[in-house]
C-alpha atoms as a PDB file:
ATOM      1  CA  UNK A   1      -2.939 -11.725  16.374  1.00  0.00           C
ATOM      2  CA  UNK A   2      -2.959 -10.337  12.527  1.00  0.00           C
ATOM      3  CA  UNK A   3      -6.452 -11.382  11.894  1.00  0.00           C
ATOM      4  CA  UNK A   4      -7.403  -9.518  15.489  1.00  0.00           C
ATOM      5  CA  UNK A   5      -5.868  -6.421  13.513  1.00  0.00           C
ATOM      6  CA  UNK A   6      -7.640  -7.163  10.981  1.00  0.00           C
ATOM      7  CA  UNK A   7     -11.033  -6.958  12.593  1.00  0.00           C
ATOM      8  CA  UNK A   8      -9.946  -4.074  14.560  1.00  0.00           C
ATOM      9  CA  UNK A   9      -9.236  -1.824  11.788  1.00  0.00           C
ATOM     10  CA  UNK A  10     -12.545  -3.190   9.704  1.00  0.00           C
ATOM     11  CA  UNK A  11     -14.361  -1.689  12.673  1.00  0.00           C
ATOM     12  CA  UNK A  12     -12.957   1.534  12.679  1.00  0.00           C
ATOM     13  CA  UNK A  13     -13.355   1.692   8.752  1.00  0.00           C
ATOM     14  CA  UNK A  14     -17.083   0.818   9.559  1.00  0.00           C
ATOM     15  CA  UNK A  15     -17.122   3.879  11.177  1.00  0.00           C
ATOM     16  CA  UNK A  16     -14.729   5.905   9.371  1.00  0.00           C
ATOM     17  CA  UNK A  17     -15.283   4.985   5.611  1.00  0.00           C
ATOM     18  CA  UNK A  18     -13.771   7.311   3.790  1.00  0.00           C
ATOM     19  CA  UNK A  19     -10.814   7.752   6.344  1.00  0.00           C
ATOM     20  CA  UNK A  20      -7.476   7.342   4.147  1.00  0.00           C
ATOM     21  CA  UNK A  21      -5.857   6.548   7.602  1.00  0.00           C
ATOM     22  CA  UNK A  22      -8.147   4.200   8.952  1.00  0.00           C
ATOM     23  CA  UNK A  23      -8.363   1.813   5.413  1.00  0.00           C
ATOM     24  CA  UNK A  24      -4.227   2.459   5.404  1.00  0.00           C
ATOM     25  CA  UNK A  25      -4.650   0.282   8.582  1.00  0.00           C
ATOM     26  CA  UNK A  26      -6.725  -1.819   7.281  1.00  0.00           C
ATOM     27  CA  UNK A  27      -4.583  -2.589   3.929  1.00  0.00           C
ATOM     28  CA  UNK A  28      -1.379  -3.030   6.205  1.00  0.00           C
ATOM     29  CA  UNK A  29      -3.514  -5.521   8.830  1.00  0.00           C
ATOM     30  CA  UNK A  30      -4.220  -7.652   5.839  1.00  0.00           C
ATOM     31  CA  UNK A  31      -1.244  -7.955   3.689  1.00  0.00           C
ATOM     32  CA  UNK A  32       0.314  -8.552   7.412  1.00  0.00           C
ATOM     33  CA  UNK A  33      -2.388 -11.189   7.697  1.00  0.00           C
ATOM     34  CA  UNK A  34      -1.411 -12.870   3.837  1.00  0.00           C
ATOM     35  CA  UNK A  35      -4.406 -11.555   2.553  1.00  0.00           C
ATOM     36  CA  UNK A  36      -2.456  -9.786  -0.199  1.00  0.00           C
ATOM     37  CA  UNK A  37      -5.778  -9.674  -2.497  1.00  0.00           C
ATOM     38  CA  UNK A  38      -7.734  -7.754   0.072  1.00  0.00           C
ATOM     39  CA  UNK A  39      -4.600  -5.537   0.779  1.00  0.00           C
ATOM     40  CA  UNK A  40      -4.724  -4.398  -2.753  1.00  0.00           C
ATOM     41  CA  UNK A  41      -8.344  -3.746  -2.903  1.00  0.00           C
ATOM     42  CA  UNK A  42      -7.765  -1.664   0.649  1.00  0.00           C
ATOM     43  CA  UNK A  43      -4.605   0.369  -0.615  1.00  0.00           C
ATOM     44  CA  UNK A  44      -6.438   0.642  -4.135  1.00  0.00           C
ATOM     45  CA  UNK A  45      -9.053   2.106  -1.669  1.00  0.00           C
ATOM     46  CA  UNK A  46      -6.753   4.867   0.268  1.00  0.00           C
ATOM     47  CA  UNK A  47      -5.290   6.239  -3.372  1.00  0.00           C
ATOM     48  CA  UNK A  48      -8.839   6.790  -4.450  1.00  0.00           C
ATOM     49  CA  UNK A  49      -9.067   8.866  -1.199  1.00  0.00           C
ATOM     50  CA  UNK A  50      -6.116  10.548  -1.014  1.00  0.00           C
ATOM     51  CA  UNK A  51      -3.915  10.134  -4.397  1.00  0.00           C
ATOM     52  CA  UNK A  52      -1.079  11.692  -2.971  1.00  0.00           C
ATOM     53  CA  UNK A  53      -0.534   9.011   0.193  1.00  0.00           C
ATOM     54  CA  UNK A  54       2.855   7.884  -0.854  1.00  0.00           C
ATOM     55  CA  UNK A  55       2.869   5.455   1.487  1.00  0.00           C
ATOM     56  CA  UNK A  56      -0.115   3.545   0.113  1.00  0.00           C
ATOM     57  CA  UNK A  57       1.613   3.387  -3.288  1.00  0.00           C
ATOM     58  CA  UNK A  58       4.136   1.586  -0.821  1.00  0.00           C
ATOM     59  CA  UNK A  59       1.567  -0.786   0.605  1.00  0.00           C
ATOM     60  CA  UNK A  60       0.183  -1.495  -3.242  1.00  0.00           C
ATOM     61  CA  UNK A  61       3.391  -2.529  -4.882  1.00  0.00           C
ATOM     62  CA  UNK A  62       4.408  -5.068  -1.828  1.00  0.00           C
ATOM     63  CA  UNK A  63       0.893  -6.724  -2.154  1.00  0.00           C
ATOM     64  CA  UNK A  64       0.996  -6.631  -5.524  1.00  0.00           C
ATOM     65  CA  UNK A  65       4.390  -8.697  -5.494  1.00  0.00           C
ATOM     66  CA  UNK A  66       3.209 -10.945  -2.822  1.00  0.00           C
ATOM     67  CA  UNK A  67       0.613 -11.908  -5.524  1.00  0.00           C
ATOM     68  CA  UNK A  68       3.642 -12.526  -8.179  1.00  0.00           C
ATOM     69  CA  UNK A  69       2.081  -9.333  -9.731  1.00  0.00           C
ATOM     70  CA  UNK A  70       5.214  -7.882 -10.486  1.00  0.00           C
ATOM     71  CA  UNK A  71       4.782  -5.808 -13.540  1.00  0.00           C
ATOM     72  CA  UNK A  72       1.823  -4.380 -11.747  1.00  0.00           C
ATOM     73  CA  UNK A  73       4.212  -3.806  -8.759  1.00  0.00           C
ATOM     74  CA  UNK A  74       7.190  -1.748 -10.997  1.00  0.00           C
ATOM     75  CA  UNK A  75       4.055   0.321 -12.295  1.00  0.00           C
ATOM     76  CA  UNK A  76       3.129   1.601  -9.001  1.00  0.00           C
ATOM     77  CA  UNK A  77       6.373   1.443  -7.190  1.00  0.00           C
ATOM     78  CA  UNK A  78       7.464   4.567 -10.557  1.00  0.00           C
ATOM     79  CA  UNK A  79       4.028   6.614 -10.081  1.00  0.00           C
ATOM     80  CA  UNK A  80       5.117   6.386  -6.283  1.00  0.00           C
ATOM     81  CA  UNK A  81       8.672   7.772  -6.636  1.00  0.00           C
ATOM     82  CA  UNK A  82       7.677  10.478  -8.669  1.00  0.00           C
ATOM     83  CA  UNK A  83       4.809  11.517  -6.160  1.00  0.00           C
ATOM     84  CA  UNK A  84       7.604  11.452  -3.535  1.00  0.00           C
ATOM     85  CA  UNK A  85       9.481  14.544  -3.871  1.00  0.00           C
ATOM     86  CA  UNK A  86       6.162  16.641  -4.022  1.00  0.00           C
ATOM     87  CA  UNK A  87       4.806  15.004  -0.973  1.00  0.00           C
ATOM     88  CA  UNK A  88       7.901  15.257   1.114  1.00  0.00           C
ATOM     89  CA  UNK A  89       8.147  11.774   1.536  1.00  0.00           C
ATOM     90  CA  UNK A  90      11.673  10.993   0.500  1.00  0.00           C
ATOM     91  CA  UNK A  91      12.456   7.912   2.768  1.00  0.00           C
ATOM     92  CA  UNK A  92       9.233   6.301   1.596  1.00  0.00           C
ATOM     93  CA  UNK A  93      10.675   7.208  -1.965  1.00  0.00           C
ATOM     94  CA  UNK A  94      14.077   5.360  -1.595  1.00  0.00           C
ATOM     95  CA  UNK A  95      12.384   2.308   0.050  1.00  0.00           C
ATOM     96  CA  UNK A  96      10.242   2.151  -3.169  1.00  0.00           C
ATOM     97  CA  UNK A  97      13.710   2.315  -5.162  1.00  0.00           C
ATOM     98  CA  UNK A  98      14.942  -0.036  -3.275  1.00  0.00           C
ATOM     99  CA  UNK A  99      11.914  -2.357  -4.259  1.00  0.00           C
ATOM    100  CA  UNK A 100      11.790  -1.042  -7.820  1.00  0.00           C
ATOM    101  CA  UNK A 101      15.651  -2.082  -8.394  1.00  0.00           C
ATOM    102  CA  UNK A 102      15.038  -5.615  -7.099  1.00  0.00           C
ATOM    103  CA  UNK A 103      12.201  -6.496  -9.166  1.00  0.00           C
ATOM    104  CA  UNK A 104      13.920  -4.970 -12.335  1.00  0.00           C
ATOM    105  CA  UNK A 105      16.980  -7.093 -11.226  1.00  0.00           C
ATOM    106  CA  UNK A 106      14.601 -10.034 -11.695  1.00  0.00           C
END
């Protein structure tokens, strides 16, 4: 079922390249798939497209734990937050937090 996603939303990215939307899907498919490596590369991807996706910087930081990159993780879970309150995206905000605070917990 995951790797079906997967292929679905590679299709539509064939199509839609520089889609921030359509790679989102994409990233999410594959770190639900445990392709965390490829997830990074995909949400990497989306901030290049749209830098202000606060979501993506979401997506990036739980790959980047699933890949025991954790310092990497804190990084982008703090440029996240602080995007937050300019995007309007205050419940994707406190989820990062929420993330942020556990790693730092250790």
């Amino acid at each position: 079922m995951a790797e079906d996603r997967v292929a679905q939303f590679r299709e539509v990215v064939e199509l839609y390249p520089d889609d921030p939307v359509a790679r989102f899907g994409l990233a999410t498919a594959c770190l639900e798939a445990g392709r965390a490596e490829e997830a990074v590369a995909e949400f990497r991807e989306v901030l290049r497209l749209k830098p202000d996706y606060t979501a993506a910087y979401r997506g990036l930081g739980r790959a980047l734990e699933r890949l025991g990159r954790s310092e990497e993780a804190k990084a982008v879970y703090r440029e996240g937050i602080a995007l937050a309150p300019k995007t309007g995206d205050l419940q994707t905000g406190k989820e990062m937090e929420v993330f942020l605070k556990r790693l730092e917990k250790g």
